[in-house]
Protein backbone atom coordinates (compact mmCIF):
# COMPACT_ATOMS: atom_id res chain seq x y z
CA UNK A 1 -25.59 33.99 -22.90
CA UNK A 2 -25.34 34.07 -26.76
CA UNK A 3 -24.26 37.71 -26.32
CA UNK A 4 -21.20 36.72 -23.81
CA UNK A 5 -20.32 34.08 -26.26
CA UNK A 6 -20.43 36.48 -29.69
CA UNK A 7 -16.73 36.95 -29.30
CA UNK A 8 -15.40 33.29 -28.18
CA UNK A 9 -13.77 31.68 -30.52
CA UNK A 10 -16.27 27.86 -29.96
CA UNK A 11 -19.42 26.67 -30.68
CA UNK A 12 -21.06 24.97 -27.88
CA UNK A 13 -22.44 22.27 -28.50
CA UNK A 14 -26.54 21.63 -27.16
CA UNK A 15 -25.35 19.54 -24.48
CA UNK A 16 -22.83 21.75 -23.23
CA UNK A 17 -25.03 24.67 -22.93
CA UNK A 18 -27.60 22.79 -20.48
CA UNK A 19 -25.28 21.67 -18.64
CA UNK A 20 -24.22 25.21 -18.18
CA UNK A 21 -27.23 26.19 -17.95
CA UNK A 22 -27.54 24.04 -15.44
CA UNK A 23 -24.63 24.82 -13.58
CA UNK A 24 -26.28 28.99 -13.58
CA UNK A 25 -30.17 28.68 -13.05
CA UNK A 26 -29.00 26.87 -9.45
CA UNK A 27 -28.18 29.54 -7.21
CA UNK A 28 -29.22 28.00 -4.20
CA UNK A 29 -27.09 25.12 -4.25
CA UNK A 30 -23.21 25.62 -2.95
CA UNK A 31 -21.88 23.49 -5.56
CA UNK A 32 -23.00 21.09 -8.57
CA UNK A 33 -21.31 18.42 -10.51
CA UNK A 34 -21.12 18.28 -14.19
CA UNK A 35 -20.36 14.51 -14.83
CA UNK A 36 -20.59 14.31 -18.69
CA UNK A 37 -18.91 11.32 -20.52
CA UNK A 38 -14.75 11.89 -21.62
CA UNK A 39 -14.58 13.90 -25.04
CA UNK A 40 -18.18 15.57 -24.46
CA UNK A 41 -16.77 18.92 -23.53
CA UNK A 42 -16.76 19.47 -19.54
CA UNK A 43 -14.23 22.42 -19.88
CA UNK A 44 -16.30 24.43 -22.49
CA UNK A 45 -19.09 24.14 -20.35
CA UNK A 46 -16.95 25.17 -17.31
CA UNK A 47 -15.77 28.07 -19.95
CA UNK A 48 -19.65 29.11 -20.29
CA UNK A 49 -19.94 29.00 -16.66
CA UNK A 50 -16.60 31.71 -16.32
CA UNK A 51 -17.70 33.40 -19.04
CA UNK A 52 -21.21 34.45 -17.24
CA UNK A 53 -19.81 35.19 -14.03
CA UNK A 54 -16.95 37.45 -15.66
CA UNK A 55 -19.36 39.22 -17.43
CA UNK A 56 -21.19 40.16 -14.16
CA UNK A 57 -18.05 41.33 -12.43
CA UNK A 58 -17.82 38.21 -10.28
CA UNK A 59 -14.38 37.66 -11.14
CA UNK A 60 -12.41 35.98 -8.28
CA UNK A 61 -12.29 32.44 -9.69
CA UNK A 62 -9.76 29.83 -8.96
CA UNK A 63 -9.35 26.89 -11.17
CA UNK A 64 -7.82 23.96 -9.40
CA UNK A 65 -6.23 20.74 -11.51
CA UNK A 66 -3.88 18.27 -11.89
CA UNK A 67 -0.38 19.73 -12.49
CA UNK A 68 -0.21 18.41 -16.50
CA UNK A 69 -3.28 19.92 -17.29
CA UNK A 70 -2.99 23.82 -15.90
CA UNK A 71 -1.19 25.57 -19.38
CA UNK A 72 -4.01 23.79 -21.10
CA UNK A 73 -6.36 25.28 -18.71
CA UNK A 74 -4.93 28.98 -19.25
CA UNK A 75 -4.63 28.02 -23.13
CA UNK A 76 -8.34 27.39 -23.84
CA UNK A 77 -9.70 30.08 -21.30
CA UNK A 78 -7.58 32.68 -23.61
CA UNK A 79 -8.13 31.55 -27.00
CA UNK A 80 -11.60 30.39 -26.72
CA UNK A 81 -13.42 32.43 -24.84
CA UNK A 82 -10.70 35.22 -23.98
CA UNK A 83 -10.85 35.16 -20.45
CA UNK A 84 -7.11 36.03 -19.15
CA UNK A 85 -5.59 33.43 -16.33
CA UNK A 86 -2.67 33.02 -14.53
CA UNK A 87 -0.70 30.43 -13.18
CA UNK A 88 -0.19 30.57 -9.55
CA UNK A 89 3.19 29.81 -8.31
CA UNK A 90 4.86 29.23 -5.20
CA UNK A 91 7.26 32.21 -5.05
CA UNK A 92 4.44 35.12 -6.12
CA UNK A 93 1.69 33.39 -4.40
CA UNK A 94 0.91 36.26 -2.31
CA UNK A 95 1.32 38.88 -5.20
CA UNK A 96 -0.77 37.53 -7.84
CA UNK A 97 -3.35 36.58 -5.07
CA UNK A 98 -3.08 40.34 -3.77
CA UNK A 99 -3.59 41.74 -7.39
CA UNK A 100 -6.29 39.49 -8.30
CA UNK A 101 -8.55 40.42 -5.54
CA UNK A 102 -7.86 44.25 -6.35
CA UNK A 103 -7.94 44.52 -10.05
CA UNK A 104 -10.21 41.37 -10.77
CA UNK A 105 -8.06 41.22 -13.56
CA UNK A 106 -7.58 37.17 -13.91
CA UNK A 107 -8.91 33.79 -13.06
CA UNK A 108 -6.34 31.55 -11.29
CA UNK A 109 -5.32 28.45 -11.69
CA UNK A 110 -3.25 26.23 -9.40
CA UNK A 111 -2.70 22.45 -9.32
CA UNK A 112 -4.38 20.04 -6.71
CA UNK A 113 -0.15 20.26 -5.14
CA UNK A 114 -0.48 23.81 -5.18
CA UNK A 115 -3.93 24.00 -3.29
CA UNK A 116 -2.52 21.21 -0.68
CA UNK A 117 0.78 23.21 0.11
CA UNK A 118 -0.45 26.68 0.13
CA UNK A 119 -4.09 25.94 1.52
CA UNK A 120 -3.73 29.19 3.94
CA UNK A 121 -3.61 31.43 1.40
CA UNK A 122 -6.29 30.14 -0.86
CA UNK A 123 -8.74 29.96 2.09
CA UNK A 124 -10.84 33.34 0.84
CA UNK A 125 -14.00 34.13 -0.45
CA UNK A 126 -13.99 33.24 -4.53
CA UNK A 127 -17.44 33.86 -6.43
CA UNK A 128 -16.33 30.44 -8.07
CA UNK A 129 -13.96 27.23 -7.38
CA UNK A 130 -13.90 24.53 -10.52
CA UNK A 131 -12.16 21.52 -10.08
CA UNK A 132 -11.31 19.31 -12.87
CA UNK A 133 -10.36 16.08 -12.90
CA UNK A 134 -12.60 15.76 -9.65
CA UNK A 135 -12.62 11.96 -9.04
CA UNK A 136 -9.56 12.51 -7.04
CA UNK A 137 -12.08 14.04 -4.40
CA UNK A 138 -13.95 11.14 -3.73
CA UNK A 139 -12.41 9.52 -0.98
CA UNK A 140 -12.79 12.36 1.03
CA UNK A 141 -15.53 10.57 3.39
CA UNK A 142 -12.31 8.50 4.76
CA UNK A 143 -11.17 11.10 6.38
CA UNK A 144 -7.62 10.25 5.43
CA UNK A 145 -6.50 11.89 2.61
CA UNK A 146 -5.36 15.81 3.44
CA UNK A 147 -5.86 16.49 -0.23
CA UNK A 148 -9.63 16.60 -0.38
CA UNK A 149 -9.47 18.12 3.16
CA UNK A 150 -7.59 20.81 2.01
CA UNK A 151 -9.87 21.39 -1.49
CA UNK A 152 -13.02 21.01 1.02
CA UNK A 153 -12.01 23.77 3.61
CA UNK A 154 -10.97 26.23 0.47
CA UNK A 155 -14.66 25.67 -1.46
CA UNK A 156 -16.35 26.71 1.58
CA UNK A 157 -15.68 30.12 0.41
CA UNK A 158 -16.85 29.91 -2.63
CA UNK A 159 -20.21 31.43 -4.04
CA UNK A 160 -20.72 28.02 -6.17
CA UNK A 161 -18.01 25.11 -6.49
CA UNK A 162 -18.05 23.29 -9.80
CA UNK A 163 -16.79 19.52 -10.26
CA UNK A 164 -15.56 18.28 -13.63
CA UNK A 165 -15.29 14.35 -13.55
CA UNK A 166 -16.54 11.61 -16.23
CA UNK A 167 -15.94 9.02 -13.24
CA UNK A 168 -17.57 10.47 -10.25
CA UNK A 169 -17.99 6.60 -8.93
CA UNK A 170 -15.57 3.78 -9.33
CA UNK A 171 -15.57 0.81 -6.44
CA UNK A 172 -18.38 2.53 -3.89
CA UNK A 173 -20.91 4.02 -3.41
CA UNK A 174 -19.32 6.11 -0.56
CA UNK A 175 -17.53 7.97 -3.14
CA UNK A 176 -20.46 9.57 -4.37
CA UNK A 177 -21.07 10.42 -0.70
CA UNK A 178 -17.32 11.74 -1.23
CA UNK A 179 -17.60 13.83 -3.69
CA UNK A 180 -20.87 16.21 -3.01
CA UNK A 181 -19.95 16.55 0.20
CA UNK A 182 -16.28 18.54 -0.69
CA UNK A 183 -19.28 21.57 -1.33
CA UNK A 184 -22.32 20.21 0.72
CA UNK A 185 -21.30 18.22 3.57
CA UNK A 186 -24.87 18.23 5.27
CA UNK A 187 -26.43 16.99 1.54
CA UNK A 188 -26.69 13.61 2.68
CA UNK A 189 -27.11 14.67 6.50
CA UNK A 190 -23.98 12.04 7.78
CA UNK A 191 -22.00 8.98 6.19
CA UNK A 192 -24.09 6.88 8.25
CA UNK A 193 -27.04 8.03 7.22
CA UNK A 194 -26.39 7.83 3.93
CA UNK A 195 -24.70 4.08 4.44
CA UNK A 196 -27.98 2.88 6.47
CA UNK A 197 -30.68 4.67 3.84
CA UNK A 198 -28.31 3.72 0.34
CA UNK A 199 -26.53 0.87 0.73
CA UNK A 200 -27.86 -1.38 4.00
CA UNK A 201 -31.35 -0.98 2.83
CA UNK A 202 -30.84 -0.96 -0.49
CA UNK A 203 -34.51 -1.17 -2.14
CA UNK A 204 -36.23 0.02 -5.63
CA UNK A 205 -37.66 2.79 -3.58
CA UNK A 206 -34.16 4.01 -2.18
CA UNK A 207 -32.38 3.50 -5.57
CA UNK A 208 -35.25 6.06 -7.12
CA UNK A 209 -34.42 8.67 -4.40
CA UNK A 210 -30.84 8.51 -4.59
CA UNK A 211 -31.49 8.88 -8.41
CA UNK A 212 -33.47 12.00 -7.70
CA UNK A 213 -31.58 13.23 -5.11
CA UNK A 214 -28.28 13.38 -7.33
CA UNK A 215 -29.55 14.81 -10.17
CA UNK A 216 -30.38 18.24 -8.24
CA UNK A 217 -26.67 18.19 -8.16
CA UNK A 218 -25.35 16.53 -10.93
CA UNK A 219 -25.48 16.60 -14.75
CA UNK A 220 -24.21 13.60 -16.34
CA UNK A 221 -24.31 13.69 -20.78
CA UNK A 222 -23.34 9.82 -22.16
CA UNK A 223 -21.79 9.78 -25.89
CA UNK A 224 -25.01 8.07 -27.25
CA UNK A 225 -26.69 11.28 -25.97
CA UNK A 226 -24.45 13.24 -27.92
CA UNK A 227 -23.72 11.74 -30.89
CA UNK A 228 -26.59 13.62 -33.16
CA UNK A 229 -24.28 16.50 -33.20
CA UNK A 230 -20.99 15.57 -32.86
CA UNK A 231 -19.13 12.99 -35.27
CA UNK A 232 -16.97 10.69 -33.24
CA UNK A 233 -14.40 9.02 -34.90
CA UNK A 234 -15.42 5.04 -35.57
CA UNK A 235 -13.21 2.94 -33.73
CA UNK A 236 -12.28 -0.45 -35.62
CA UNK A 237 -10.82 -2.76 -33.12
CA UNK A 238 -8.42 -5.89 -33.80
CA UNK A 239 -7.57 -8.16 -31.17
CA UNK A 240 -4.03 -10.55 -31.29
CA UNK A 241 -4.15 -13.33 -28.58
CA UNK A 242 -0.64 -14.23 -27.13
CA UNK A 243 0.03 -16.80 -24.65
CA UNK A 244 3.20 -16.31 -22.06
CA UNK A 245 6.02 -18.44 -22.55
CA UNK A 246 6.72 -21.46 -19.78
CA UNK A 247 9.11 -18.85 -17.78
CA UNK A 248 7.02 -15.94 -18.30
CA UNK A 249 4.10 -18.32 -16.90
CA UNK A 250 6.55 -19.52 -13.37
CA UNK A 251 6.97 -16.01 -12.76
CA UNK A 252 3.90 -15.07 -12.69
CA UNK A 253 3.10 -18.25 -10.44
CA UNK A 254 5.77 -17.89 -7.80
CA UNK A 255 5.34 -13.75 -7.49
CA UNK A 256 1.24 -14.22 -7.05
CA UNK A 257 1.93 -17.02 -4.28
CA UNK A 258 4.49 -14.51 -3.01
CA UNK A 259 1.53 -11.64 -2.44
CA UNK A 260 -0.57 -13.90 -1.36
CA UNK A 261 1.31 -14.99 2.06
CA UNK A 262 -0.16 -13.93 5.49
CA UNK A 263 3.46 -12.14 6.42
CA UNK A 264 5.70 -10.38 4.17
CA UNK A 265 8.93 -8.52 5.68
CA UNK A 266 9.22 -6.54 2.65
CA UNK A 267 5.72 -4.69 3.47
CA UNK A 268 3.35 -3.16 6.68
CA UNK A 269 -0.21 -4.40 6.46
CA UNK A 270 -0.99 -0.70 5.05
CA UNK A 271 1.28 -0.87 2.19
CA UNK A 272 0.25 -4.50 1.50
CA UNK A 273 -2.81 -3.96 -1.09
CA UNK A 274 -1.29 -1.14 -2.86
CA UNK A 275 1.82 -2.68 -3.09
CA UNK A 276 0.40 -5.90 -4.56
CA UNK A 277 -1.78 -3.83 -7.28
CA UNK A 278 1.45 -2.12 -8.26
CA UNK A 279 3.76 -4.81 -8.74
CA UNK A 280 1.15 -6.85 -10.75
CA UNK A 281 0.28 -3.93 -13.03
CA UNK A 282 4.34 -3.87 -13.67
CA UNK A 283 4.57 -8.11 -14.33
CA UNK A 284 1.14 -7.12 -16.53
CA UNK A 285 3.88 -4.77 -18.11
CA UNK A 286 7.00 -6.86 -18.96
CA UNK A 287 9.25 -9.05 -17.02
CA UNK A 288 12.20 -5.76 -17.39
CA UNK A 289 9.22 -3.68 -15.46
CA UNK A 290 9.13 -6.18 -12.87
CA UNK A 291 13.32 -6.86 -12.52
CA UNK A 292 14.75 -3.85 -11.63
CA UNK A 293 11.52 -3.12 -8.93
CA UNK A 294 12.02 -6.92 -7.02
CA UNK A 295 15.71 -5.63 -7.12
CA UNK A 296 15.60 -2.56 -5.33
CA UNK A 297 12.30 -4.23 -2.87
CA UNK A 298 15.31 -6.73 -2.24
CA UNK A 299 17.64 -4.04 -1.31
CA UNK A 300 16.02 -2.07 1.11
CA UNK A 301 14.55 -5.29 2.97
CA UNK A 302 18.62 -6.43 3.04
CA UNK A 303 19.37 -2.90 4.34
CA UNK A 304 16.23 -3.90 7.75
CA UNK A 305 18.24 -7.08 7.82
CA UNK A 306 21.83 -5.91 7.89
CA UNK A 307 20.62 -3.16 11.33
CA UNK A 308 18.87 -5.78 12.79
CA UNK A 309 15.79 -3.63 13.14
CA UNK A 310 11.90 -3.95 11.56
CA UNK A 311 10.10 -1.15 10.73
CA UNK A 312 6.87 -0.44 12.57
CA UNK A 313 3.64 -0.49 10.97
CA UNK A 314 3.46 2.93 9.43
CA UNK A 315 6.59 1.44 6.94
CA UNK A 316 9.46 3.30 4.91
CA UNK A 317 9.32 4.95 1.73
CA UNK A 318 7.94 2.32 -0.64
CA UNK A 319 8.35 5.47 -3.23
CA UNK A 320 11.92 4.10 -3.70
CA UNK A 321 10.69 0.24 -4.78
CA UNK A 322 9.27 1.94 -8.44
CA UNK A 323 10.60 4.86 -11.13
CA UNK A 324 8.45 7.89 -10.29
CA UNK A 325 7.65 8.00 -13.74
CA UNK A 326 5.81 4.85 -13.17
CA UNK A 327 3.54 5.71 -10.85
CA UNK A 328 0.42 7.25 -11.65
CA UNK A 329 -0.92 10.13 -10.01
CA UNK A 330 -4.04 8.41 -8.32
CA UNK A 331 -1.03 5.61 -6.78
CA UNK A 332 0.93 8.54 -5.52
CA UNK A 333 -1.79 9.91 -3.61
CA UNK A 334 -2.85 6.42 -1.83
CA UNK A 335 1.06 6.74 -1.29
CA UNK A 336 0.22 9.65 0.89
CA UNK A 337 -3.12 8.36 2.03
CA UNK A 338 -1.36 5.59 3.92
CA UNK A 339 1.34 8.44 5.14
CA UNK A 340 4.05 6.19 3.41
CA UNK A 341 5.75 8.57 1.43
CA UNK A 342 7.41 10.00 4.22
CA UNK A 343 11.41 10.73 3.51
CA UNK A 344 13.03 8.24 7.07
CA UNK A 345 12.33 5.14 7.98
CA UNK A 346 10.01 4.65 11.39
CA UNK A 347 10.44 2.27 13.40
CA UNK A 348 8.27 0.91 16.33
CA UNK A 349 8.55 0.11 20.05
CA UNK A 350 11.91 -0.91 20.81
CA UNK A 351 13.15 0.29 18.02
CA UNK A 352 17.16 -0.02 17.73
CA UNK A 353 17.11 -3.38 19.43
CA UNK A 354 18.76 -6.45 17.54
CA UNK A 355 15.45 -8.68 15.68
CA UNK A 356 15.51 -12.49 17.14
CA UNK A 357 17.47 -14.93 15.22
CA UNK A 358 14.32 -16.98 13.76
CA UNK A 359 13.22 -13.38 12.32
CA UNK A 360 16.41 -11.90 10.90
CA UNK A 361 16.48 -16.09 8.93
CA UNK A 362 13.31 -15.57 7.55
CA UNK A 363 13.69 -12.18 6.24
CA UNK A 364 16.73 -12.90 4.80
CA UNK A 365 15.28 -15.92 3.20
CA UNK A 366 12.98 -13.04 1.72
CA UNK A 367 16.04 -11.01 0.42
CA UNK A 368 17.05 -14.35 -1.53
CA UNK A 369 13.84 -15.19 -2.80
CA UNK A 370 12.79 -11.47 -4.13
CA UNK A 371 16.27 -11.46 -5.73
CA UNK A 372 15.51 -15.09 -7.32
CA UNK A 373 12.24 -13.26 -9.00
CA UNK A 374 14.38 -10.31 -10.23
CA UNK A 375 16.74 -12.76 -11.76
CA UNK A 376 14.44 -14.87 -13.36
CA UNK A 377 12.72 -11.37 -15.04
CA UNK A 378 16.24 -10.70 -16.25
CA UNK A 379 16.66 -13.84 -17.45
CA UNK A 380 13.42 -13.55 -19.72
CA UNK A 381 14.83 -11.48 -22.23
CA UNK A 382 12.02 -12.17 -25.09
CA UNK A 383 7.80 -11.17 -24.09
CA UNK A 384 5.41 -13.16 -26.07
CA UNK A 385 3.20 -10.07 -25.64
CA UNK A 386 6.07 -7.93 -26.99
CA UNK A 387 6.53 -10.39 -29.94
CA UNK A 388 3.14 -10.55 -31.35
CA UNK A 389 3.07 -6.90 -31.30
CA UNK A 390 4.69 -6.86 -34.75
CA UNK A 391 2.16 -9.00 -36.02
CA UNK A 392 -0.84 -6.53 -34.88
CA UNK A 393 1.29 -3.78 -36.35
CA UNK A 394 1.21 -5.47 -39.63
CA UNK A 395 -2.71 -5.87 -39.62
CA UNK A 396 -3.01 -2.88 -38.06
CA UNK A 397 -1.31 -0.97 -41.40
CA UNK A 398 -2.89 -3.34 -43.59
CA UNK A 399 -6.49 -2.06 -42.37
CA UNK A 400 -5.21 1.39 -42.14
CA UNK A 401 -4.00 1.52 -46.12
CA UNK A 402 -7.44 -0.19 -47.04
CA UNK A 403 -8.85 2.98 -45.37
CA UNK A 404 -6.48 5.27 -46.70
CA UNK A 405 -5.43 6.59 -44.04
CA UNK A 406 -1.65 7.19 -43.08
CA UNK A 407 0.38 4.06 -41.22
CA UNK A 408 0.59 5.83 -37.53
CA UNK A 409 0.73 4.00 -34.62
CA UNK A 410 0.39 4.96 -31.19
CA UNK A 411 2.01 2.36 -28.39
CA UNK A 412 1.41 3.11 -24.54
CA UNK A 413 2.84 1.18 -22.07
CA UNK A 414 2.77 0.97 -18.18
CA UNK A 415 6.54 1.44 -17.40
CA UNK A 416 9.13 3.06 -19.02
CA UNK A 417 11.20 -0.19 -18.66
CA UNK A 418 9.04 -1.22 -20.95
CA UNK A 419 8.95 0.89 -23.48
CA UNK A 420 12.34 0.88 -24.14
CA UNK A 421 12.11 -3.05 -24.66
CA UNK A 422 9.53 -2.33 -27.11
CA UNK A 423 11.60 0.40 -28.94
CA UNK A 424 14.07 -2.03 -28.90
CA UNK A 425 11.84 -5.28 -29.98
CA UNK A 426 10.79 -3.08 -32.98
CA UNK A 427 14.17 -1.36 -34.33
CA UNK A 428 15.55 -5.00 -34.00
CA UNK A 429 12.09 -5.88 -36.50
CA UNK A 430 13.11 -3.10 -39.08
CA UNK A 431 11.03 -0.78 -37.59
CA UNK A 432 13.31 2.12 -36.50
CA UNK A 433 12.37 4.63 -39.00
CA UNK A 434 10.13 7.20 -37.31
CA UNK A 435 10.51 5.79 -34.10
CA UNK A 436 10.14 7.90 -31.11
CA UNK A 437 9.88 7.17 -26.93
CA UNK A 438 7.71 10.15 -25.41
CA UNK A 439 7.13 10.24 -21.28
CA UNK A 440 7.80 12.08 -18.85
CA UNK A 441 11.60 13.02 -19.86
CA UNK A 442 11.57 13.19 -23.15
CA UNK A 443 15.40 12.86 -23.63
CA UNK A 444 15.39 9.83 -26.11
CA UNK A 445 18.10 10.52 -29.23
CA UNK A 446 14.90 11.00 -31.68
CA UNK A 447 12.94 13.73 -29.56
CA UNK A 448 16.15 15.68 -29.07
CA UNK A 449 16.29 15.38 -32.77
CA UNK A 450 12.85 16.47 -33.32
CA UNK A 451 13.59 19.28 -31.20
CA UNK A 452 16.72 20.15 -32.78
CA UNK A 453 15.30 20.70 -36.03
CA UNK A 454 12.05 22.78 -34.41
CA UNK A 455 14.19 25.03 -33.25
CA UNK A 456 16.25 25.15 -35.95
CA UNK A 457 13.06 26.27 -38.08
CA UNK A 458 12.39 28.57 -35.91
CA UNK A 459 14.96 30.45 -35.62
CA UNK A 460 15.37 30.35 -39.77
């Protein structure tokens, strides 16, 4: 291995070579998952890994990840360990496929989209599949999601499967049922099996041979692990309490007793849950995250009332309630899980029949009272969150110039809604010098600038 890597431009670190290592010396296994804490270095050891099976002429590798993260993927496989890629795309899907296979020229990479979409063609036999980001995967033991289904059916192909993922396990233990069995499905024998011996009969005995069991498969590396050889930079943390004002606090009030009814018009039982998690993340946000969404909920319940007809349970395109920008990718996919993201409206049994009167009255009552909370958000124009963010910026640079280091600061925010508040909040505080909104457009008046004068220099 220290020959293959004489040329790379990295130094692996100790950690990162057992875990390749580790990922190598088991042949007999289908798949493994490296699970090392974020920052530790999961795609240098998944570089090690491509490195050693390039140099033994096992070259048809596919890397599959989320859409944001594939140049970087095809950045650090050329500069650091010179490995050539290519990024699959729709259009010369079958060509770069067909030249790969012949020439072994390139590893592929595709996004999670890409693999869904264009499964058929990916469904070969690759010496090795690594998926980063892997978490994604995990609720593949529902049986719901075509995603996983899709990644699943394509590994099968594959000489040895490799998961990245710092958060193999978030709310069950299911999901680490989930996730070995995209490469293994008979690991665990059955989901029942696994349910009865791991979490019915949950005892010290079972807990030690789950813990064995998963560490034939799995290699997890925490930062305290790591730290003798890597210097982590020393976070200093300053909390600022706030309390909401008296509006800010009704809001919040009448919208939770809202998501809390039995029977809501506005959603099906399967968008319900989802639904409820999104709108509170965006009244987490700022009351301007929360308007324009009650607004547009409003609008599309009016639009039910106005043909007389309810939707079935499947529901309409909920998509339209929020700014894609402000979904995350893990909402977007339980978008899809619960088939909800589908471009008509569905309707039930009956369906173009006039609603009975007592009905169509208490949906509209609905309308009115989701357009009352979108008026009171509007009528909130001042967060207390918002306005004691000044005040940790000021402590914040007073800390910073005791440490000498430069007065940066770095704001993220849940909605773009509210980040433009915030720009605003802060150029109306003096605060407008060197002030720039980044997301997913990147078309504020100071990028543009920014990128103006890059490629200005550039061209000078």
């Amino acid at each position: 291995m220290a020959g293959l890597l004489f040329d790379a431009q990295v130094e692996p670190k100790p950690h990162q070579i057992d875990a390749a290592l580790f990922a190598l010396q088991t042949p007999y296994l289908p798949g493994v998952i490296l699970a090392d804490e974020v920052g530790l270095g999961k795609t240098i050891e998944a570089g090690i890994v491509i490195t050693q099976y390039w140099a033994e002429r096992k070259r048809r590798i596919l890397i599959i990840t989320p859409s944001s993260l594939r140049q970087q993927w095809q950045q650090e496989m050329r500069e650091k360990f010179l490995i050539p890629c290519t990024l699959l795309e729709s259009k010369l899907k079958d060509e770069q496929l067909t030249q790969s296979i012949q020439q072994n020229a390139e590893v592929l990479i595709c996004s999670y989209e890409f693999a869904l979409r264009h499964e058929t063609s990916l469904l070969r036999a690759w010496d090795l599949v690594i998926c980063d980001e892997a978490h994604r995967l995990r609720n593949f033991y529902t049986g719901r999601n075509k995603g996983p289904e899709a990644i699943s059916r394509i590994v099968r192909g594959a000489g040895k499967t490799l998961l990245l993922t710092a958060t193999p396990l978030q709310n069950r233990l299911e999901e680490l049922y989930g996730l070995v069995s995209i490469f293994d499905p008979s690991y665990f024998y059955s989901l029942d099996a696994f349910r009865e011996r791991y979490i019915k009969s949950r005892t010290s005995v079972t807990n030690d041979d789950l813990v064995d069991r998963v560490a034939v498969i799995s290699k997890r590396t925490l930062r305290r692990d790591a730290d003798k050889y890597i210097h982590f930079t020393k976070r200093l943390p300053l909390t600022i309490e706030f309390l909401p004002s008296k509006p800010e606090i009704e809001l919040y009030n009448k919208v939770n007793e809202y998501l809390q009814r039995e029977e809501l018009f506005a959603f099906s039982n399967s968008q319900r849950h989802l639904t409820a998690l999104i709108i509170r993340k965006r009244l987490g946000s700022s009351t301007y995250a929360v308007a324009s969404t009650f607004e547009n909920i409003a609008n599309r319940l009016n639009a039910e009332v106005e043909a007389g007809i309810r939707r079935d349970n499947r529901g309409v395109v909920i998509s339209n309630d929020f700014s894609p920008e402000d979904l995350t990718e893990e909402e977007w996919e339980e978008l899809d899980e619960s088939d909800s993201t589908r471009t008509e409206s569905t309707f039930g049994p009956g369906a173009g029949e006039k609603l009975e009167g007592k009905v169509l009255v208490a949906m509209r009552q609905e309308v009115l009272e989701l357009r009352g909370f979108a008026e009171l958000a509007r009528s909130i124009t001042i967060n207390e969150k918002a306005s004691k963010l000044n005040e940790a910026l000021d402590k914040g640079f007073e800390r910073l110039r005791e440490l000498g280091a430069p007065e940066k600061a770095i704001i993220f925010t849940d909605s773009t809604k509210t980040q433009e508040y915030i720009a605003r909040s802060l150029v109306e505080a003096g605060r407008s010098e060197g002030l720039i909104i980044f997301n997913g457009s990147n078309d504020s008046p100071g990028t543009n600038e920014i990128n103006k004068q890059a490629n200005t220099n550039t061209l000078c």
